[in-house]
C-alpha atoms as a PDB file:
ATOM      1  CA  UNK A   1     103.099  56.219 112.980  1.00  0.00           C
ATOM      2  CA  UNK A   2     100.517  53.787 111.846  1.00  0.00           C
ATOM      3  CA  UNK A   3     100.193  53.840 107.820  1.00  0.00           C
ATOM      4  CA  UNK A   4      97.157  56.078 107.517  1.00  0.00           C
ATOM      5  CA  UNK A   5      98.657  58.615 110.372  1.00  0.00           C
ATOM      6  CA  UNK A   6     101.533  58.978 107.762  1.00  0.00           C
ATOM      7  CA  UNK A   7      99.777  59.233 104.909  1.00  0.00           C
ATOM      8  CA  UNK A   8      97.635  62.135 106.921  1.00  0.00           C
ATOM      9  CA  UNK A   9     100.920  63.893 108.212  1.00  0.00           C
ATOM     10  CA  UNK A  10     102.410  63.810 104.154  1.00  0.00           C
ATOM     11  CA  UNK A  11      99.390  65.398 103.000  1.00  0.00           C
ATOM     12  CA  UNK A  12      99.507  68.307 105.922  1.00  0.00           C
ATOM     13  CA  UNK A  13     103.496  68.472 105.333  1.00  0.00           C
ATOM     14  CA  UNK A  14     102.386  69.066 101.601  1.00  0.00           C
ATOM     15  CA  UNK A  15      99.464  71.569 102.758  1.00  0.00           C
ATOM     16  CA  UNK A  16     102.211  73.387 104.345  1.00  0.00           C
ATOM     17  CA  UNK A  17     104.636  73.708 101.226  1.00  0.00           C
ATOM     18  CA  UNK A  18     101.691  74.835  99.545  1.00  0.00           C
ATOM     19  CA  UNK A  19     100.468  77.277 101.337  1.00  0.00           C
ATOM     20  CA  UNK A  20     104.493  78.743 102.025  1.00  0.00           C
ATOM     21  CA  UNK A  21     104.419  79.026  97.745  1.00  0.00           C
ATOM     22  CA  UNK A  22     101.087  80.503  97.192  1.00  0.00           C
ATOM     23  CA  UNK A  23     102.332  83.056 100.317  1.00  0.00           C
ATOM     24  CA  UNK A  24     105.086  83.456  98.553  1.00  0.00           C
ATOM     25  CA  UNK A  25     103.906  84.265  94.765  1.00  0.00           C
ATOM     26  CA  UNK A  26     101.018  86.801  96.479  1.00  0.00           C
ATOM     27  CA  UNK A  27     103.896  88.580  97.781  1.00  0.00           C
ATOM     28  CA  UNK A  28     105.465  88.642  94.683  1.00  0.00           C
ATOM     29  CA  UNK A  29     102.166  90.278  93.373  1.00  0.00           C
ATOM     30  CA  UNK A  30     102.146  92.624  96.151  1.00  0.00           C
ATOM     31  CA  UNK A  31     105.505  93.706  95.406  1.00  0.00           C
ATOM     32  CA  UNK A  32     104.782  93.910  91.466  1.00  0.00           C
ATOM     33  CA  UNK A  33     101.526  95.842  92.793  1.00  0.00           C
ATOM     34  CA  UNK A  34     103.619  98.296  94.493  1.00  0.00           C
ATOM     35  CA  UNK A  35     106.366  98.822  91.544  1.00  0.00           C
ATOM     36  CA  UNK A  36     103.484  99.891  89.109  1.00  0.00           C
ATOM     37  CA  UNK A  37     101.970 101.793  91.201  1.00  0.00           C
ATOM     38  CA  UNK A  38     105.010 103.592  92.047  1.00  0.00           C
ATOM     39  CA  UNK A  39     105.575 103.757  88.186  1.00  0.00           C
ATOM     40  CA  UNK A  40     102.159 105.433  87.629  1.00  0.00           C
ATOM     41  CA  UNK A  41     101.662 101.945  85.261  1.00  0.00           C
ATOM     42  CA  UNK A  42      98.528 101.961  86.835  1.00  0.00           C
ATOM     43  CA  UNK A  43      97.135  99.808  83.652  1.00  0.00           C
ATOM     44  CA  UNK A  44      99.025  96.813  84.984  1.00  0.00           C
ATOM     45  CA  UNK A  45      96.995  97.077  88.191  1.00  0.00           C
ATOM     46  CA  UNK A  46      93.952  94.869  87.167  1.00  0.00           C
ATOM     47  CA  UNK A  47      95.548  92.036  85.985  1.00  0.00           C
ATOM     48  CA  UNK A  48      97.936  91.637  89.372  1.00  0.00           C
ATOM     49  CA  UNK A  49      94.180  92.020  91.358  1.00  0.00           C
ATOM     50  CA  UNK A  50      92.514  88.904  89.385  1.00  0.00           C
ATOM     51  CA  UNK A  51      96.046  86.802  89.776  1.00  0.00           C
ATOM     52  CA  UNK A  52      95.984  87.876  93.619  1.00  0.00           C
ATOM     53  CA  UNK A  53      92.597  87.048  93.676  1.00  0.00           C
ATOM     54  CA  UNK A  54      92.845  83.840  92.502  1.00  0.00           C
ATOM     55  CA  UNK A  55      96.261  82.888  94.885  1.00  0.00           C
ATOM     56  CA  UNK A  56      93.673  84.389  98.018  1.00  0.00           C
ATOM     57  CA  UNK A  57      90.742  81.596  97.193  1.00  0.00           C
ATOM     58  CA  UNK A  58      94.014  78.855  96.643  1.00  0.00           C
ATOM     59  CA  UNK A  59      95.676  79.830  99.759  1.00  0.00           C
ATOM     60  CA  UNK A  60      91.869  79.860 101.364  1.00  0.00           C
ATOM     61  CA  UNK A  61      91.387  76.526 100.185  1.00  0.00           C
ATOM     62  CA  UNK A  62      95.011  75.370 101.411  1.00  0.00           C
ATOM     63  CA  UNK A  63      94.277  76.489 105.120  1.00  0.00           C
ATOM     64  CA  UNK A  64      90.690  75.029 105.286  1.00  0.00           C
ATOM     65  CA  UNK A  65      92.025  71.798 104.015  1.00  0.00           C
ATOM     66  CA  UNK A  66      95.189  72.347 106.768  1.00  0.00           C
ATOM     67  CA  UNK A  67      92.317  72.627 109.430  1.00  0.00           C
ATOM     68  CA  UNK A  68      91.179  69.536 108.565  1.00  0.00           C
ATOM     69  CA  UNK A  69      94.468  67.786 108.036  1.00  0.00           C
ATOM     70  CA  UNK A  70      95.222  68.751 112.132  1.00  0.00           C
ATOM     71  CA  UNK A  71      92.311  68.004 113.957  1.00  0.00           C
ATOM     72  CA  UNK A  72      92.630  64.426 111.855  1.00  0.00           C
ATOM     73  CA  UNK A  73      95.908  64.395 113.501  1.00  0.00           C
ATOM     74  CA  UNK A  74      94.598  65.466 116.797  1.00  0.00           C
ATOM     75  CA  UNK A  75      96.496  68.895 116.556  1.00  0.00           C
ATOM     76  CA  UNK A  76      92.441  70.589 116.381  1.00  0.00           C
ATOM     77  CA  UNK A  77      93.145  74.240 117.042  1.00  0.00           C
ATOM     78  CA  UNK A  78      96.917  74.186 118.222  1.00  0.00           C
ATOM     79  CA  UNK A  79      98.853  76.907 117.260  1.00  0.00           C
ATOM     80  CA  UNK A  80     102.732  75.726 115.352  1.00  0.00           C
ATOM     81  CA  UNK A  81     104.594  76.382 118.161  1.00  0.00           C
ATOM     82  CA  UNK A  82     101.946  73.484 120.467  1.00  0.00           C
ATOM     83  CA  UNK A  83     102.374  71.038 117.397  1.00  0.00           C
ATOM     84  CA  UNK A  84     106.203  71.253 117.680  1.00  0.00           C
ATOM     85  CA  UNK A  85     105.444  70.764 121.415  1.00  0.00           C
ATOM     86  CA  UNK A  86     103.918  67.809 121.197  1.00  0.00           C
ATOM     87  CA  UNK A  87     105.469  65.460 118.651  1.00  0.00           C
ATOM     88  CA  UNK A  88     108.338  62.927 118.539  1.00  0.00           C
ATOM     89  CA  UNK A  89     112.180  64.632 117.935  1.00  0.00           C
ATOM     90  CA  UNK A  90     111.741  63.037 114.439  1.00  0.00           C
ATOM     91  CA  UNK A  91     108.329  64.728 113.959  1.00  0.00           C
ATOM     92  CA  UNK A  92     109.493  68.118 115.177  1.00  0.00           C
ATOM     93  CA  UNK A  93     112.801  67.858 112.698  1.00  0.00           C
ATOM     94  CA  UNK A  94     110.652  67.560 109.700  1.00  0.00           C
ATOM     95  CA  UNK A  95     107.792  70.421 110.143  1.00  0.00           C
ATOM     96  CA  UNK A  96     110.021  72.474 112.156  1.00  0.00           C
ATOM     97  CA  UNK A  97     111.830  74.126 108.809  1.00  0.00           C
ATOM     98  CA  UNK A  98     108.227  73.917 107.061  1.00  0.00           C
ATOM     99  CA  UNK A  99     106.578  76.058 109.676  1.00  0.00           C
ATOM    100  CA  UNK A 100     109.702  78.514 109.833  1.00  0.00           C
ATOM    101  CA  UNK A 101     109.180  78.489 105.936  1.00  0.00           C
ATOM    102  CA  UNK A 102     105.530  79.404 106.351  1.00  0.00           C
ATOM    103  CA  UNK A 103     106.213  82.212 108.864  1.00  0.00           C
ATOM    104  CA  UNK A 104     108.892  83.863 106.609  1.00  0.00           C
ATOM    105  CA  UNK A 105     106.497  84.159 103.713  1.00  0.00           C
ATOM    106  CA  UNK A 106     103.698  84.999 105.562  1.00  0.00           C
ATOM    107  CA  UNK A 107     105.585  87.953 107.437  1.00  0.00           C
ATOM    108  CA  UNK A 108     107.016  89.180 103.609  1.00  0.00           C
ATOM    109  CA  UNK A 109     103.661  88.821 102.320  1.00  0.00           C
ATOM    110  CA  UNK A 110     102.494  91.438 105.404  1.00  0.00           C
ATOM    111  CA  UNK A 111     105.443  94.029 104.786  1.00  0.00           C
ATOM    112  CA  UNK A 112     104.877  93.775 100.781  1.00  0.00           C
ATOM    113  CA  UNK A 113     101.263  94.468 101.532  1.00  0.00           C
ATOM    114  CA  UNK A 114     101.524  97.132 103.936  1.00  0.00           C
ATOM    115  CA  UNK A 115     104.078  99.076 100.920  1.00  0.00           C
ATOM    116  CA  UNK A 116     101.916  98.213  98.261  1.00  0.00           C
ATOM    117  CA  UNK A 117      98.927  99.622  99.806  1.00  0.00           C
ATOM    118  CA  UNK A 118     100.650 102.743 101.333  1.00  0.00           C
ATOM    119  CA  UNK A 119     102.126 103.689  97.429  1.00  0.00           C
ATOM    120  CA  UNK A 120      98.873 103.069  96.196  1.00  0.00           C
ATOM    121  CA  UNK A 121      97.115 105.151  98.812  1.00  0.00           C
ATOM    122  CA  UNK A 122      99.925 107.887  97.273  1.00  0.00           C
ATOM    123  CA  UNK A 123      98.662 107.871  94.173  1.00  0.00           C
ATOM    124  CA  UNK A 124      94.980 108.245  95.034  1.00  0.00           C
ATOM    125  CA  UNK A 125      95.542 111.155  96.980  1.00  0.00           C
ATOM    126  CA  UNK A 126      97.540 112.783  93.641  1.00  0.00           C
ATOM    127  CA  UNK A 127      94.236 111.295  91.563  1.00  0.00           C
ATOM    128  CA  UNK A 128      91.991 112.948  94.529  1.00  0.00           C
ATOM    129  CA  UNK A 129      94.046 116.362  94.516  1.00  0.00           C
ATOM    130  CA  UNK A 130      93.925 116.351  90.231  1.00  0.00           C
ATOM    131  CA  UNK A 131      90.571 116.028  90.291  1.00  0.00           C
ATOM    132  CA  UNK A 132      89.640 118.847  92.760  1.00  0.00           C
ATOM    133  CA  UNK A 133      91.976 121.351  90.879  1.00  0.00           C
ATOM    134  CA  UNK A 134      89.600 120.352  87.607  1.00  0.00           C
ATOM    135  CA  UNK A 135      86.483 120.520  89.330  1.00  0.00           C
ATOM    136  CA  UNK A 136      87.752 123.615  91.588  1.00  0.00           C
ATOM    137  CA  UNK A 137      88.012 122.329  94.610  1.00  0.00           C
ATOM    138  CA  UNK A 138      91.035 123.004  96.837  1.00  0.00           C
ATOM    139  CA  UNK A 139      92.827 120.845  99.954  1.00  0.00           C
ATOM    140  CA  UNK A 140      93.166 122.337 103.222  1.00  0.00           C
ATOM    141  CA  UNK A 141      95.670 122.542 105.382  1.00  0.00           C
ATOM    142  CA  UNK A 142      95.277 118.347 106.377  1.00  0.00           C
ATOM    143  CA  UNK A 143      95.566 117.692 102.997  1.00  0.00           C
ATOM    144  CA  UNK A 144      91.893 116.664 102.749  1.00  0.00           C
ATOM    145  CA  UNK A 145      89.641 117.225  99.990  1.00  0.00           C
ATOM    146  CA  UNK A 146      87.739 120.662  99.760  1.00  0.00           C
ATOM    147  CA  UNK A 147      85.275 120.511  97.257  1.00  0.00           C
ATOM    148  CA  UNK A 148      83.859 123.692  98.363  1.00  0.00           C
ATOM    149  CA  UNK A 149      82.816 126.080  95.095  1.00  0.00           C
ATOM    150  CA  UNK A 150      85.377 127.523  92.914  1.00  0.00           C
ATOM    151  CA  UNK A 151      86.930 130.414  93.805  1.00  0.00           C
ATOM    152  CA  UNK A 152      85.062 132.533  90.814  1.00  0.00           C
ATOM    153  CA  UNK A 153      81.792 131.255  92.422  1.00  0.00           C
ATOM    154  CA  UNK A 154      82.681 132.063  95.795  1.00  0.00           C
ATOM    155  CA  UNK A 155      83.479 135.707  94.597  1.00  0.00           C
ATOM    156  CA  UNK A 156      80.087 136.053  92.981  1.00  0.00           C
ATOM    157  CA  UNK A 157      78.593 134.879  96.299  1.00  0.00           C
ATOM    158  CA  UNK A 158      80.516 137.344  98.431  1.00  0.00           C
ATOM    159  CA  UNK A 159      79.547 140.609  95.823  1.00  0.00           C
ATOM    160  CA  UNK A 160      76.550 139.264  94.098  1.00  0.00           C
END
């Protein structure tokens, strides 16, 4: 590699360890997301939002800048599995481990995701359900939302 080839290949290597840690620490969010949630700590639920927030528009940034980092290198729009294709043994040894890396985190941040959102999606349906018994709805049998009138009012309907 000539000297400004390595200097781009560093800088994607580094885009790469990057992006695996911010994958990584939204993950981590994801999973603290999930544990308050579960926890009915529900006031802990804004700040984790603005921090995950945040690591989305860094780990946006990260890929963008990735983008650009390949096509400098000629890899434009080949997939990690086509790079490792195509480079020297050397070459493969080194981003090899860094794309493996990338791939774990991304596929933890997915499953912590997937529980975070399905223990949240708990507790709105027991929020949903509370509500209704205030106001006097009921659920039917699906477990949707009836917010039909109460049953005093329905009574008055039937014999009024």
């Amino acid at each position: 590699m000539n000297e400004n080839t390595q200097e781009l290949f560093d800088n994607f290597t580094a885009v790469i360890r990057d992006l695996t840690e911010v994958a990584g620490h939204i993950a981590q969010i994801e999973d603290d997301k999930a544990e308050a949630a579960s926890l009915k700590h529900h006031e802990r639920m804004d700040g984790y939002i603005k921090k995950e927030q945040a690591d989305i528009l860094k780990l946006r940034g990260l890929d963008q800048h990735r983008i650009r980092l390949a096509k400098s290198l000629g890899w434009d729009s080949l997939t990690f599995r086509q790079i490792l294709d195509q480079v020297e043994p050397d070459t493969e040894q080194i981003l090899t481990p860094l794309f493996h890396g990338l791939e774990q985190q991304l596929k933890r941040l997915q499953q912590s995701r997937n529980a975070a959102e399905q223990i949240i999606n708990v507790r709105i349906h027991e929020l949903e359900t509370a509500i209704a018994r205030q106001q006097g709805g009921s659920y039917d049998n699906s477990g949707s939302v009836n917010p039909a009138a109460s049953p005093r009012q329905k009574m008055r309907d039937t014999y009024g």
